[in-house]
C-alpha atoms as a PDB file:
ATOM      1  CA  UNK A   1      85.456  29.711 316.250  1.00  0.00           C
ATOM      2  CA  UNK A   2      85.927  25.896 317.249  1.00  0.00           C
ATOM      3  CA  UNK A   3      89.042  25.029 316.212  1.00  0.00           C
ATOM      4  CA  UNK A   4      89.824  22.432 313.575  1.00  0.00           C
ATOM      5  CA  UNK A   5      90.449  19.199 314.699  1.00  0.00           C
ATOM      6  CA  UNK A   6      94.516  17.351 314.912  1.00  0.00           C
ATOM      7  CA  UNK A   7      95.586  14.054 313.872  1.00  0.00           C
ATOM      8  CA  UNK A   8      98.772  12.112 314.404  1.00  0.00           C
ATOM      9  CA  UNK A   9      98.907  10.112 311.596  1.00  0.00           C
ATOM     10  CA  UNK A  10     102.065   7.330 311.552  1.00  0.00           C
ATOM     11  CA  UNK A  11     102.425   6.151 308.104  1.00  0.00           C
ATOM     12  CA  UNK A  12     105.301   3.365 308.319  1.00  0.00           C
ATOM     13  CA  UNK A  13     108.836   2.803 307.246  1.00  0.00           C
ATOM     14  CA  UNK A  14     108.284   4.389 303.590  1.00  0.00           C
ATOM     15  CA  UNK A  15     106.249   2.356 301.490  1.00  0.00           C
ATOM     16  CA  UNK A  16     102.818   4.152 300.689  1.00  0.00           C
ATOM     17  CA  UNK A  17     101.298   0.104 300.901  1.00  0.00           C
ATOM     18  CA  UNK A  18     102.080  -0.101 304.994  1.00  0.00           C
ATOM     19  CA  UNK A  19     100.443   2.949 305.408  1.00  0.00           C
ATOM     20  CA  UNK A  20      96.723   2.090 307.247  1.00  0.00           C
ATOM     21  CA  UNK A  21      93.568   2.399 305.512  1.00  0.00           C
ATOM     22  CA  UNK A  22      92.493   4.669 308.296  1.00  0.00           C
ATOM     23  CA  UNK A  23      95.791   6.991 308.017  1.00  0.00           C
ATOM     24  CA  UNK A  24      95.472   6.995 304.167  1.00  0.00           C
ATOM     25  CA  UNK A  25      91.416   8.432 304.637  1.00  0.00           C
ATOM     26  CA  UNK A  26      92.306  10.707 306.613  1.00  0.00           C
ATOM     27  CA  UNK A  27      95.353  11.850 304.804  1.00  0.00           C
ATOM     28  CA  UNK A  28      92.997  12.202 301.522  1.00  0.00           C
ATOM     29  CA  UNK A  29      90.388  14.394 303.431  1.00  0.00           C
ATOM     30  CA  UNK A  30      92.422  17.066 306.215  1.00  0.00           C
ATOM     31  CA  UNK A  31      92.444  20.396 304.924  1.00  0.00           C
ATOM     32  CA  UNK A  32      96.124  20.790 305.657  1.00  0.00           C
ATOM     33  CA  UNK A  33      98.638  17.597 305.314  1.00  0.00           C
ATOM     34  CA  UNK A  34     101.963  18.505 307.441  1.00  0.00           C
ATOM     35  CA  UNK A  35     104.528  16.401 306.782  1.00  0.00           C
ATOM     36  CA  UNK A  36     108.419  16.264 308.490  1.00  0.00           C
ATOM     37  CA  UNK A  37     111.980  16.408 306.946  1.00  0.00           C
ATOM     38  CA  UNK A  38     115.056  16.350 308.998  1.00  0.00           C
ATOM     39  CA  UNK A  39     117.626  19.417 307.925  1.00  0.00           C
ATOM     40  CA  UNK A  40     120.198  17.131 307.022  1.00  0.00           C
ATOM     41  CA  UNK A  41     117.512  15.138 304.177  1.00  0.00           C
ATOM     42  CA  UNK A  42     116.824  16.331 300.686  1.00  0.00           C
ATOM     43  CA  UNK A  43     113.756  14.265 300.099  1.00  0.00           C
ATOM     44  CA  UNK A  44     111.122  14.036 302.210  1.00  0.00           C
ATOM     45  CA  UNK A  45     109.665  10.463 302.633  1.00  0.00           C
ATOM     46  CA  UNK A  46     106.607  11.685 304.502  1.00  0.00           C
ATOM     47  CA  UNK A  47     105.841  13.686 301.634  1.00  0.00           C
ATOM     48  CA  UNK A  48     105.984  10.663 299.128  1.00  0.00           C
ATOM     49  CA  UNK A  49     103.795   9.055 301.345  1.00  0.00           C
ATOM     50  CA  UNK A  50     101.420  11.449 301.344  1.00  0.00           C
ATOM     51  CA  UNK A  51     101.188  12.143 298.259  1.00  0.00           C
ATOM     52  CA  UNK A  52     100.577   8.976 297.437  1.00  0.00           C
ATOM     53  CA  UNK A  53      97.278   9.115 298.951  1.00  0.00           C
ATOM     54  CA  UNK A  54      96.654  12.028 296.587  1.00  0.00           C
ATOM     55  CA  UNK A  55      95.405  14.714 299.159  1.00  0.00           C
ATOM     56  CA  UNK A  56      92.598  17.106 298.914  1.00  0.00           C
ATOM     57  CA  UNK A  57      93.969  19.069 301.227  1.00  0.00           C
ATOM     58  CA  UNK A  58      97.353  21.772 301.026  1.00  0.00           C
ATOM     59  CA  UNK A  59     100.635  19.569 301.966  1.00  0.00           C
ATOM     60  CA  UNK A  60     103.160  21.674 304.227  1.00  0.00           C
ATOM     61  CA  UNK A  61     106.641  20.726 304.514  1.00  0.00           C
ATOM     62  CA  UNK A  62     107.990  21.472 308.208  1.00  0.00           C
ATOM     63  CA  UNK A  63     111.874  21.357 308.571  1.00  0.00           C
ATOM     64  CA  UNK A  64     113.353  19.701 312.316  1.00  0.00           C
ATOM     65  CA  UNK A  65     116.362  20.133 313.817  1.00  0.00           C
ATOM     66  CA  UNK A  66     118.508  17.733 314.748  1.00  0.00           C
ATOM     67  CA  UNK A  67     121.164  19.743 316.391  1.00  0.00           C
ATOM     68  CA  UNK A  68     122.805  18.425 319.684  1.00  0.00           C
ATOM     69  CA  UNK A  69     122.117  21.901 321.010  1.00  0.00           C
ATOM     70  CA  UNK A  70     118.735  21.602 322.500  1.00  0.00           C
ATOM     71  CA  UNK A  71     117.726  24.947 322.707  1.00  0.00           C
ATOM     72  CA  UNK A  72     118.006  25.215 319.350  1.00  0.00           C
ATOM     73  CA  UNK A  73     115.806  21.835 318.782  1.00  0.00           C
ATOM     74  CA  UNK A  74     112.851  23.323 320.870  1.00  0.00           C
ATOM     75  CA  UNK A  75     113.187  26.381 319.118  1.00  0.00           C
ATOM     76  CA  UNK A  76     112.293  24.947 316.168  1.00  0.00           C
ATOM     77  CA  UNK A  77     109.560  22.416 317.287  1.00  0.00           C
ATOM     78  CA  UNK A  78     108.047  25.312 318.974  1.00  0.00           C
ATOM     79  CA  UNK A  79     107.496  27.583 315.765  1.00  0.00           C
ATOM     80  CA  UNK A  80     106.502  24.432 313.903  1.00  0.00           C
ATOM     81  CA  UNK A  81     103.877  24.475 316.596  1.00  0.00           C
ATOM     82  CA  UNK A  82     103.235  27.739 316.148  1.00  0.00           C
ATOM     83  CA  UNK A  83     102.418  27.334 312.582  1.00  0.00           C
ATOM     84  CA  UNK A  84      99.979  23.875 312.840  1.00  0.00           C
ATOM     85  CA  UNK A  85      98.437  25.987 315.570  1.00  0.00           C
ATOM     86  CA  UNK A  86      97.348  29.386 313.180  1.00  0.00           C
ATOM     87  CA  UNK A  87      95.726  26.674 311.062  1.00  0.00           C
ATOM     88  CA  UNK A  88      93.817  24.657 314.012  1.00  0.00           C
ATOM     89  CA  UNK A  89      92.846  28.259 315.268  1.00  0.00           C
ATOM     90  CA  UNK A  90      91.374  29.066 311.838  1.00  0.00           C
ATOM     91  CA  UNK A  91      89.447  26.286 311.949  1.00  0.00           C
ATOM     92  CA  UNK A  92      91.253  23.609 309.777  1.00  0.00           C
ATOM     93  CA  UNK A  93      91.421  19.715 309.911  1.00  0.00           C
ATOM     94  CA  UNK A  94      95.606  19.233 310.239  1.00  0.00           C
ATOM     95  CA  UNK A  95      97.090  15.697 310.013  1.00  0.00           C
ATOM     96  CA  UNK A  96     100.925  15.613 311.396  1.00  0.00           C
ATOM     97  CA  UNK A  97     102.340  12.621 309.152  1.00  0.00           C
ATOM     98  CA  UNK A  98     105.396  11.320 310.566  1.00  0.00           C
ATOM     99  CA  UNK A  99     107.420   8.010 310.042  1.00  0.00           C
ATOM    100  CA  UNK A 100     107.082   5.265 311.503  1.00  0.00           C
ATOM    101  CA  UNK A 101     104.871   4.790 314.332  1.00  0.00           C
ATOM    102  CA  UNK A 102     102.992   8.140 315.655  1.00  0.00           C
ATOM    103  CA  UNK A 103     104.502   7.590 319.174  1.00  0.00           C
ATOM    104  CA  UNK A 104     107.641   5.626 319.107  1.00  0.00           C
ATOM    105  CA  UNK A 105     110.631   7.996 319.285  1.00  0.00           C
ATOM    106  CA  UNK A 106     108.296  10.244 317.159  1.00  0.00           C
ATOM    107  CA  UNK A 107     108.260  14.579 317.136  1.00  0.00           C
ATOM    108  CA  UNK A 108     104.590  14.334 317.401  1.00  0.00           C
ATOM    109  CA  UNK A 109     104.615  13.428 321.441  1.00  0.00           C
ATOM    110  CA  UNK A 110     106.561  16.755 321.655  1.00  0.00           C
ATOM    111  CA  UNK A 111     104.191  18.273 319.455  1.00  0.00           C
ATOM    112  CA  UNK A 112     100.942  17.375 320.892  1.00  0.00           C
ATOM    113  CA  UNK A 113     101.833  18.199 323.840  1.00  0.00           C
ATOM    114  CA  UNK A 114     102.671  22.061 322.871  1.00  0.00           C
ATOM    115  CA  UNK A 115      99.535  22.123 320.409  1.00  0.00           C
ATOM    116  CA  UNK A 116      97.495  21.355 323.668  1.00  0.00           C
ATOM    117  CA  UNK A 117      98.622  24.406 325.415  1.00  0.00           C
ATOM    118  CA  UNK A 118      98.492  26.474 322.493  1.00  0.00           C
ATOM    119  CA  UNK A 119      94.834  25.724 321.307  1.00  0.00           C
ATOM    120  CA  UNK A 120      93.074  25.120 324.311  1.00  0.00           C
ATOM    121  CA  UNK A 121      90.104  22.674 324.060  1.00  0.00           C
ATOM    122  CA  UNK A 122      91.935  20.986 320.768  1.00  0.00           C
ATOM    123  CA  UNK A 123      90.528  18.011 319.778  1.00  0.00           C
ATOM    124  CA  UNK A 124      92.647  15.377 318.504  1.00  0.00           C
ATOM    125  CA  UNK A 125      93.014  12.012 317.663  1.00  0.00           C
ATOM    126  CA  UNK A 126      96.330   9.265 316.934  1.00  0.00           C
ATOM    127  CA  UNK A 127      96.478   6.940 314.256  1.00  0.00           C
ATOM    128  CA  UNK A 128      99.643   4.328 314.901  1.00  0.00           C
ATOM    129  CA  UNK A 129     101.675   2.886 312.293  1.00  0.00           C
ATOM    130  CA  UNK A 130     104.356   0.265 311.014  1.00  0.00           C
ATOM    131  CA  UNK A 131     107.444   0.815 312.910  1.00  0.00           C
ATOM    132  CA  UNK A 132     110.721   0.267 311.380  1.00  0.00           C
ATOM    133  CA  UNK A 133     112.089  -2.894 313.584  1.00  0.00           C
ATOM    134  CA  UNK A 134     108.988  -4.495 312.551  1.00  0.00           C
ATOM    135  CA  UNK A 135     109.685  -4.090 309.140  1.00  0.00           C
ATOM    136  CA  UNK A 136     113.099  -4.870 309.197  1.00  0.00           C
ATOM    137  CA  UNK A 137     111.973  -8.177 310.543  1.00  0.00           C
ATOM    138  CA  UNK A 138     109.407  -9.066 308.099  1.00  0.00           C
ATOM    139  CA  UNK A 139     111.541  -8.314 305.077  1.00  0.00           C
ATOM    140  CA  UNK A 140     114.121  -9.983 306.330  1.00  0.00           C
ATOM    141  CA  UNK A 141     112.122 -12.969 307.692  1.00  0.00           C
ATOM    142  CA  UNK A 142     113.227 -13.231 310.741  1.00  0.00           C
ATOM    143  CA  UNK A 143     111.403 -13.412 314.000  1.00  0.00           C
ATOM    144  CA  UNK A 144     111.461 -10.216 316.358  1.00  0.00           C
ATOM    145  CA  UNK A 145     110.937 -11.695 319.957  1.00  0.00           C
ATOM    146  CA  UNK A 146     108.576 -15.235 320.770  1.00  0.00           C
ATOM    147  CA  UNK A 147     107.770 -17.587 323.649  1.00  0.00           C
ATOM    148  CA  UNK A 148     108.861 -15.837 326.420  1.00  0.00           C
ATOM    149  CA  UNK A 149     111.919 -13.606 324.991  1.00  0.00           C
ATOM    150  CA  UNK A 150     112.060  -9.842 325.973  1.00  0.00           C
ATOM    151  CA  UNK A 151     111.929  -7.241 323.276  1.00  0.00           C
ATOM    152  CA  UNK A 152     114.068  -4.059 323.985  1.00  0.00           C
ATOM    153  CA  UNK A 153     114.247  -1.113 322.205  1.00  0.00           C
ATOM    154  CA  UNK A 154     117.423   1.383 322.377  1.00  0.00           C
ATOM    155  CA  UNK A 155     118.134   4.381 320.520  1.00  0.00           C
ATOM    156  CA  UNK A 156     121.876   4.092 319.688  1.00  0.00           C
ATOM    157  CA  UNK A 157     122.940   7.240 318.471  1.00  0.00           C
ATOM    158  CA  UNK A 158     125.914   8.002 320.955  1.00  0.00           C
ATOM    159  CA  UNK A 159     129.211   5.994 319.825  1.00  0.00           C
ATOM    160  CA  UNK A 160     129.979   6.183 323.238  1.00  0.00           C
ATOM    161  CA  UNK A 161     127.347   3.286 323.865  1.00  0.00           C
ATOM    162  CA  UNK A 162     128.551   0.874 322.345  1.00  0.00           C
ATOM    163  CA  UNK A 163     130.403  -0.692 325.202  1.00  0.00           C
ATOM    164  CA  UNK A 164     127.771  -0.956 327.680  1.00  0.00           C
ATOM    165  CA  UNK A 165     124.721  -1.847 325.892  1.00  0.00           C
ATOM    166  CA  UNK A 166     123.868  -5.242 327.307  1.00  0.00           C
ATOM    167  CA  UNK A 167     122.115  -8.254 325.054  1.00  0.00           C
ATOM    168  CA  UNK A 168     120.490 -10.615 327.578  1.00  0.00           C
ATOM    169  CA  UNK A 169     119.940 -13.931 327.037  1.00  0.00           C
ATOM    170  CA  UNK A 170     116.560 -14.552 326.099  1.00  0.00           C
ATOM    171  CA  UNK A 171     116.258 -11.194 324.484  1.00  0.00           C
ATOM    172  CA  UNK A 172     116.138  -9.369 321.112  1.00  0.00           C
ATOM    173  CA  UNK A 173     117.977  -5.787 321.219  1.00  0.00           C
ATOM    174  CA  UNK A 174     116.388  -3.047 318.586  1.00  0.00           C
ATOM    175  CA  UNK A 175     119.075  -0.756 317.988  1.00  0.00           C
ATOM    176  CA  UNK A 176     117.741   2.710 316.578  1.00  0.00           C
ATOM    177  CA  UNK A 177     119.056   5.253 315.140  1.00  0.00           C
ATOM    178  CA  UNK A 178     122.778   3.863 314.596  1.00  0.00           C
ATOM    179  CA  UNK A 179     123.961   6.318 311.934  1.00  0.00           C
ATOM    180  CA  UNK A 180     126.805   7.599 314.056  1.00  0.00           C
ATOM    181  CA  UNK A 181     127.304   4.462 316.592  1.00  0.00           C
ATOM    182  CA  UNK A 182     127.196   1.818 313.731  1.00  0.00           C
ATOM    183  CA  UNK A 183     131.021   0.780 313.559  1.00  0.00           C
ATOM    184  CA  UNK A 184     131.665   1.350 317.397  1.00  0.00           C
ATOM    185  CA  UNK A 185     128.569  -1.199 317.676  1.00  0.00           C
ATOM    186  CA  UNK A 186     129.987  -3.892 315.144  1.00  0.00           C
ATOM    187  CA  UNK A 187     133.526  -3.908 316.600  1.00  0.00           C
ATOM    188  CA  UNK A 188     132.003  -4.995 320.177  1.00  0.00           C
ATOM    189  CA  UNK A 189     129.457  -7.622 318.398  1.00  0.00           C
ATOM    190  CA  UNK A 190     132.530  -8.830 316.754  1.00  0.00           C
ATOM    191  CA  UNK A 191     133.512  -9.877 320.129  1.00  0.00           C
ATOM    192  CA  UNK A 192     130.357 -11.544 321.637  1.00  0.00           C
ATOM    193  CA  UNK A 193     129.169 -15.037 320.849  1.00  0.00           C
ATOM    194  CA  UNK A 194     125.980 -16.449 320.332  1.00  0.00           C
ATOM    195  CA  UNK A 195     124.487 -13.351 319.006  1.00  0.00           C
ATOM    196  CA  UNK A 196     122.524 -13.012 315.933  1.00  0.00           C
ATOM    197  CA  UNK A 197     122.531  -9.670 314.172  1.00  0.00           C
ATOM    198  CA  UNK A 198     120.476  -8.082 311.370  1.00  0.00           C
ATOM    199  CA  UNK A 199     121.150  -4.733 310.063  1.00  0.00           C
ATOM    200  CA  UNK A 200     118.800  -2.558 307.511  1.00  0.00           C
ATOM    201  CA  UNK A 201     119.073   0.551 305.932  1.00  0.00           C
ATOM    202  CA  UNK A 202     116.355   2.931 304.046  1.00  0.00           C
ATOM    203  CA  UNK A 203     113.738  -0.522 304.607  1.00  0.00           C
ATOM    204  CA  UNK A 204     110.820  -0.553 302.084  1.00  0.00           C
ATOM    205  CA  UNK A 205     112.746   2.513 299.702  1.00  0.00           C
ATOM    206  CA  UNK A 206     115.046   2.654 296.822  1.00  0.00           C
ATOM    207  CA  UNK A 207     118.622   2.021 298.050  1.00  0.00           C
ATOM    208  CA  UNK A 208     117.547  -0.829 300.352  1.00  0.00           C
ATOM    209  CA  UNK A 209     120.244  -2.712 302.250  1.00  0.00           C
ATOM    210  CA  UNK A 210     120.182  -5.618 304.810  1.00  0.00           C
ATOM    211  CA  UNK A 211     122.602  -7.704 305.773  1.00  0.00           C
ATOM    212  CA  UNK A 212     123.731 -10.178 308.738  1.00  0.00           C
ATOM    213  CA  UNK A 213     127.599  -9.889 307.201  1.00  0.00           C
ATOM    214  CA  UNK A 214     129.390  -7.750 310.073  1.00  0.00           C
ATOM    215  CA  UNK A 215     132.228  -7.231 307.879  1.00  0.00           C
ATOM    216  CA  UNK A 216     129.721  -6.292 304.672  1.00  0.00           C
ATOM    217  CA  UNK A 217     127.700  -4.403 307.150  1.00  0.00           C
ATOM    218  CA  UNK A 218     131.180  -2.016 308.249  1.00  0.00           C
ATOM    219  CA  UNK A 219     132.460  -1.316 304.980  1.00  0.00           C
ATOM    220  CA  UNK A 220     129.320   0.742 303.531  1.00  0.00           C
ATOM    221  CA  UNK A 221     128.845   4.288 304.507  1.00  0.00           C
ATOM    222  CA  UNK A 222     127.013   5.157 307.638  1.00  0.00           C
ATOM    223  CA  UNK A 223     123.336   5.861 306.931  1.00  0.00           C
ATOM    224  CA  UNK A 224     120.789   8.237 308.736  1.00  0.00           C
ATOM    225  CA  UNK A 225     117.504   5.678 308.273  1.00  0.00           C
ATOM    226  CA  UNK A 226     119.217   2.200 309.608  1.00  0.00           C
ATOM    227  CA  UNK A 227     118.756   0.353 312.740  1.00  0.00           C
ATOM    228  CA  UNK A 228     120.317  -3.048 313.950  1.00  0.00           C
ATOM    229  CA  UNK A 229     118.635  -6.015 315.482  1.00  0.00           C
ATOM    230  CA  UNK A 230     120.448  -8.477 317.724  1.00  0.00           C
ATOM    231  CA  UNK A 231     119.147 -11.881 319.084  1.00  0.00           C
ATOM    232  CA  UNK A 232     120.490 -13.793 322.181  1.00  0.00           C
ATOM    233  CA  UNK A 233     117.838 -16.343 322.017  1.00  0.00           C
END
């Protein structure tokens, strides 16, 4: 049997509108949806997402690790593998919804790559989508990099960090996943000059929060979906 055919579907920050017209179709017509949740989330805002496109198709939750323990991570990606794989095999159309943009700090590079070995001749195809740092720009309206500025992109999630990340001049800094470095982060940009920071939290979804207030910015509880943005123009 020729097995059913894979796509990578990025569907943005949250907000069913920034998902593509091409990643919505598709959505709407796979015969299995998969969509991700992290272990330590409730709600899954794949799943909103794709439901919003109001599926023909059955919608399977897959639950990720985040452990530090990286045995137990691959573990985990591996039998979610294992599972979009029986329904390739069988001859189903799968779409892997993830947030964000398909290959930007994404699972699915880690999961294509083991779907490949475990359905040989898969076909598949990547749809890209709105990252986060580009949303947290445009809702904030402020400009991400221009002329000849560099744009960098750091995931922040060791504390630890926070004293050696460097902000060039002529540069904007993304900083991702800041949920446990946020604080650590502040207290050195406290210290610099000529920086300008933007902070965002759960962009495009109920409970939205940005600020450029440092002080505002430290006194709220630390927040799994945030990221920072700092300018040295």
């Amino acid at each position: 049997m020729q097995p059913g055919k894979l796509y990578g579907i990025g569907i943005g920050p949250g907000d069913p509108e920034l998902l593509t017209l091409k990643g919505a179709r598709i959505l709407a017509q796979c015969d299995v949806v998969f969509t991700v949740i992290s272990q330590h989330v409730s709600a899954s805002i794949s799943g909103a997402v794709v439901e919003a496109v109001r599926p023909r198709g059955r919608v399977e939750r897959l639950v990720f690790s985040m452990s530090r323990d990286r045995a137990e991570r691959e573990a985990v990606l591996a039998a979610n593998a294992q599972r979009i794989a029986d329904e390739l095999r069988a001859g189903r159309s799968c779409a892997y919804a993830t947030l964000g943009d398909t290959l930007t700090y994404s699972t699915y590079g880690y999961m294509l790559k083991l779907l490949r070995e475990l359905v040989p001749g898969l076909e598949a195809e990547t749809v890209p989508g709105v990252t986060s740092f580009a949303t947290l720009a445009a809702r904030a309206d402020a400009v991400l990099v221009e002329n000849t500025e560099d744009l960098r992109v750091i995931p922040a999630f060791k504390a630890s960090m926070a004293e050696t990340v460097a902000f060039p001049e002529g540069s904007s800094t993304v900083l991702l996943k800041t949920y446990r470095s946020r604080n650590a982060l502040i207290r050195r940009l406290k210290r610099e000059k000529d920086l300008e920071v933007l902070y965002g939290e759960r962009l495009t979804m109920e409970g939205e929060f940005i600020s450029r207030d440092l002080d505002e910015i430290e006194a709220r509880p630390e927040c799994y979906f945030s990221l920072m943005l700092v300018r040295r123009p």
